[in-house]
Protein backbone atom coordinates (compact mmCIF):
# COMPACT_ATOMS: atom_id res chain seq x y z
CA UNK A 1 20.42 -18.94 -5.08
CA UNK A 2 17.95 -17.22 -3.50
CA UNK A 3 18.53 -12.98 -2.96
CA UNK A 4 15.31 -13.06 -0.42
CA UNK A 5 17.08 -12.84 3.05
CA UNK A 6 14.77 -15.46 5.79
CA UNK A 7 12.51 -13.70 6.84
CA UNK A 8 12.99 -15.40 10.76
CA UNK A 9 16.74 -13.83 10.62
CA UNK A 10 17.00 -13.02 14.06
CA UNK A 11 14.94 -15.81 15.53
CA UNK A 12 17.17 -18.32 14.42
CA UNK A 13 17.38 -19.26 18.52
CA UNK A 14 14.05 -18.65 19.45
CA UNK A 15 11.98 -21.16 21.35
CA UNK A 16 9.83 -23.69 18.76
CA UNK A 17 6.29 -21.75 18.68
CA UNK A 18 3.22 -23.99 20.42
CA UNK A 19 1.34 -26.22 17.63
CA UNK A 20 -2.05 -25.69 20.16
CA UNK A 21 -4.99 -24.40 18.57
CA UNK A 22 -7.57 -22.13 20.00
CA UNK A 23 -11.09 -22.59 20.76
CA UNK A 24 -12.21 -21.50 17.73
CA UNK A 25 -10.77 -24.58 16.79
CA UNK A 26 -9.25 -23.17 13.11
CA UNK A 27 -6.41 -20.10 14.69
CA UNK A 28 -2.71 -21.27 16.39
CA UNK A 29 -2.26 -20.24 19.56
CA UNK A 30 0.43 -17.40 19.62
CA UNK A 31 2.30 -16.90 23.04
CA UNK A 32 2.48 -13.30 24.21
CA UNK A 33 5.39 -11.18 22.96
CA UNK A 34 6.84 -8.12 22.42
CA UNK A 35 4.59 -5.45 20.04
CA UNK A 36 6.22 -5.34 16.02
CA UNK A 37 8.39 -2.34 15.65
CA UNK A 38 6.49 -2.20 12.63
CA UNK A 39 3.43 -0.92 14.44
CA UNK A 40 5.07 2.59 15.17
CA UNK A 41 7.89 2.66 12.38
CA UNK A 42 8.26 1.56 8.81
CA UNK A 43 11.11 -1.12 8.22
CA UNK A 44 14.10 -1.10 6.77
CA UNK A 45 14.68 -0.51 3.95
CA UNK A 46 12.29 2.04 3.70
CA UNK A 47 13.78 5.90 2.81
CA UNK A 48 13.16 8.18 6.18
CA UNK A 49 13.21 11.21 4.73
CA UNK A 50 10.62 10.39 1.71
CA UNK A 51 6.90 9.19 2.83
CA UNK A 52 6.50 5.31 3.73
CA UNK A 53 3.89 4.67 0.74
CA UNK A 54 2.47 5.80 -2.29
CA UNK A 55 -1.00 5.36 -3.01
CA UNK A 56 -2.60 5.52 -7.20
CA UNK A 57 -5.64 5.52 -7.26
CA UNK A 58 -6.84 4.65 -10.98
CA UNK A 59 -9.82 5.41 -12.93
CA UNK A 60 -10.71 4.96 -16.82
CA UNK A 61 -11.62 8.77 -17.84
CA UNK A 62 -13.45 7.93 -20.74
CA UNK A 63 -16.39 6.19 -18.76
CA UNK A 64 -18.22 9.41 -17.33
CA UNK A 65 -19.84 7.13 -14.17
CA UNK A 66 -16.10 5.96 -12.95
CA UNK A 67 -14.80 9.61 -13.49
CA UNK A 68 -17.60 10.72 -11.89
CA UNK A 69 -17.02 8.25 -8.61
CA UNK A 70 -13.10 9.14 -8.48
CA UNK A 71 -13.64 13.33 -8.51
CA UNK A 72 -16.16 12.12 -5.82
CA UNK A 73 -13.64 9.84 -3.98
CA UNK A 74 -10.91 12.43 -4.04
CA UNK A 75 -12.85 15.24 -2.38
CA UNK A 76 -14.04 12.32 -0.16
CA UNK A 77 -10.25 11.31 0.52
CA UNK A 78 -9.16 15.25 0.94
CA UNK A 79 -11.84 15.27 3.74
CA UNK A 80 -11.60 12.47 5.80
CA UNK A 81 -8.02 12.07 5.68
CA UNK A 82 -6.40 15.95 5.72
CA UNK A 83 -3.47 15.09 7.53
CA UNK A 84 -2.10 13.07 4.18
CA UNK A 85 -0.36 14.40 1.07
CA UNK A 86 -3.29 14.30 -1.28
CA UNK A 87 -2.03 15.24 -4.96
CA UNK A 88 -4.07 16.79 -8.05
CA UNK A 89 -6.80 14.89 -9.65
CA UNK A 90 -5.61 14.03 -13.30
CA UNK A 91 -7.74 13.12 -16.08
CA UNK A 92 -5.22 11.55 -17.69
CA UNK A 93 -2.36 9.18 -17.91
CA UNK A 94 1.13 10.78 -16.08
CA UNK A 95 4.20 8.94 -15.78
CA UNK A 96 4.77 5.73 -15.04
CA UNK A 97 0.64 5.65 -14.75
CA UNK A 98 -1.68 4.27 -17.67
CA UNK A 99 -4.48 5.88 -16.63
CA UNK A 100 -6.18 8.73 -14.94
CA UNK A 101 -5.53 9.01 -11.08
CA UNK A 102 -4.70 10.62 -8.10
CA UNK A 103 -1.94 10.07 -5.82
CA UNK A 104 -2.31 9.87 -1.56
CA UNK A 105 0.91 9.43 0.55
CA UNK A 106 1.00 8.19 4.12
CA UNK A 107 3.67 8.49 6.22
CA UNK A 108 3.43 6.04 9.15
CA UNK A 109 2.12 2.92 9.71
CA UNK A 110 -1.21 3.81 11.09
CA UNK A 111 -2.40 6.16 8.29
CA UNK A 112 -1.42 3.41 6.21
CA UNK A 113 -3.58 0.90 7.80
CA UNK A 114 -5.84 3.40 7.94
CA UNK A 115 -6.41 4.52 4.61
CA UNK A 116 -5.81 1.34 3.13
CA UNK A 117 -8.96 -0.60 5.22
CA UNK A 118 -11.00 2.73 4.46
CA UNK A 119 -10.19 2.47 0.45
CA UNK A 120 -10.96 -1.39 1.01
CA UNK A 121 -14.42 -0.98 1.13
CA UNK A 122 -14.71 2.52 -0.14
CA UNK A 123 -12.66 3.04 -3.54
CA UNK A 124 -15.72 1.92 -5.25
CA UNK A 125 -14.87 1.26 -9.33
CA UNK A 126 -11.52 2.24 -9.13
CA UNK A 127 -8.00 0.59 -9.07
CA UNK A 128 -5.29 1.25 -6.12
CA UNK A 129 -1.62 0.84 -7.29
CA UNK A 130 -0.11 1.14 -3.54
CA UNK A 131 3.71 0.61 -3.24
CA UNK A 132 7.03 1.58 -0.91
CA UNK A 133 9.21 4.44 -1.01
CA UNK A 134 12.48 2.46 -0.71
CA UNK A 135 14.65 4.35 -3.03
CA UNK A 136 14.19 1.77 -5.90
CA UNK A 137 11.22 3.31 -8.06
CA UNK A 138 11.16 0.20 -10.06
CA UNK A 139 11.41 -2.21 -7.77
CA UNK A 140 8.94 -0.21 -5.67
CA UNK A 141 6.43 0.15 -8.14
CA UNK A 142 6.32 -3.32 -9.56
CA UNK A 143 7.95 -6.48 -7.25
CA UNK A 144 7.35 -4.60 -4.00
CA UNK A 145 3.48 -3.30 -4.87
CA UNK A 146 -0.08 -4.30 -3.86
CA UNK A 147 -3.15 -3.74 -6.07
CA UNK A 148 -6.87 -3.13 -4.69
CA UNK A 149 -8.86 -4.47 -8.01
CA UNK A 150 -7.56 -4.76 -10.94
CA UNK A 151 -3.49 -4.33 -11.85
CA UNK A 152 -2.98 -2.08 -14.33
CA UNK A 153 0.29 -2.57 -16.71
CA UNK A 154 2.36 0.33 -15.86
CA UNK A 155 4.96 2.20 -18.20
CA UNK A 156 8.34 1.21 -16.52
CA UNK A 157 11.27 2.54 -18.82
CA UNK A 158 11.05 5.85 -16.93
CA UNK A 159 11.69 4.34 -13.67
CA UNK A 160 14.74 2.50 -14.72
């Protein structure tokens, strides 16, 4: 038995979506229809009073280039995005972390769009552990997280 809930739970009735393709001749053809909530709010069951995600971003201190690019990328991260939390630059492994990092919060949708396209193509050597606030650190920090590069084995007993 599954304990995933459908994700098309409350479009059980909904009208069968057109099969037509576009004229690009690869994308579906999507009617017009009301904007995702998710645009302007983060879903349930995100926490409301905590930020929507966490962002790690990872670096091996020991190799002076990649230590090097992450002091660079935080100061780069502290200026182009000031409105964020922006955390401490450690040079070492802390918590449930087994590496050096630094830590970035957004707190809507749109600065996590945001940061997450900029780190896309800007994080350079280093790793980003990003994950949910939902209340459930473990769950949040393994089953409901997204890497950028490589996924680093994290130290979980803590967040039991």
């Amino acid at each position: 038995m599954s304990t995933w809930k459908s994700p098309l739970t409350g479009y059980e009735n909904a009208e069968p979506l057109p099969t037509t393709i576009n004229p690009d001749g690869k994308s579906l053809f999507n009617p017009p229809g009301p904007k995702s909530a998710a645009y302007e709010k983060f879903p349930e069951p995100f926490v409301p009073s905590k930020n929507g995600f966490d962002f790690h971003i990872y670096y091996m201190q020991s190799v002076q280039t990649e230590a090097q690019y992450a002091k660079e990328l935080h100061e780069r991260v502290r200026r182009e995005f000031p409105e964020l939390r922006i955390y401490r630059l450690w040079d070492k492994p802390i918590g449930p972390h087994p590496t050096a990092m630094f830590e970035v919060n957004t707190f809507d949708p749109h600065q996590t769009g945001a940061l997450f396209s900029w780190l896309a193509v800007n994080r350079g050597p280093c790793d980003v552990l990003i994950h949910p606030n939902t209340g459930n650190a473990l769950k949040d920090h393994t089953e409901l997280a997204t890497w950028m590069g490589r996924q680093w084995p994290l130290v979980t007993e803590m967040l039991k």
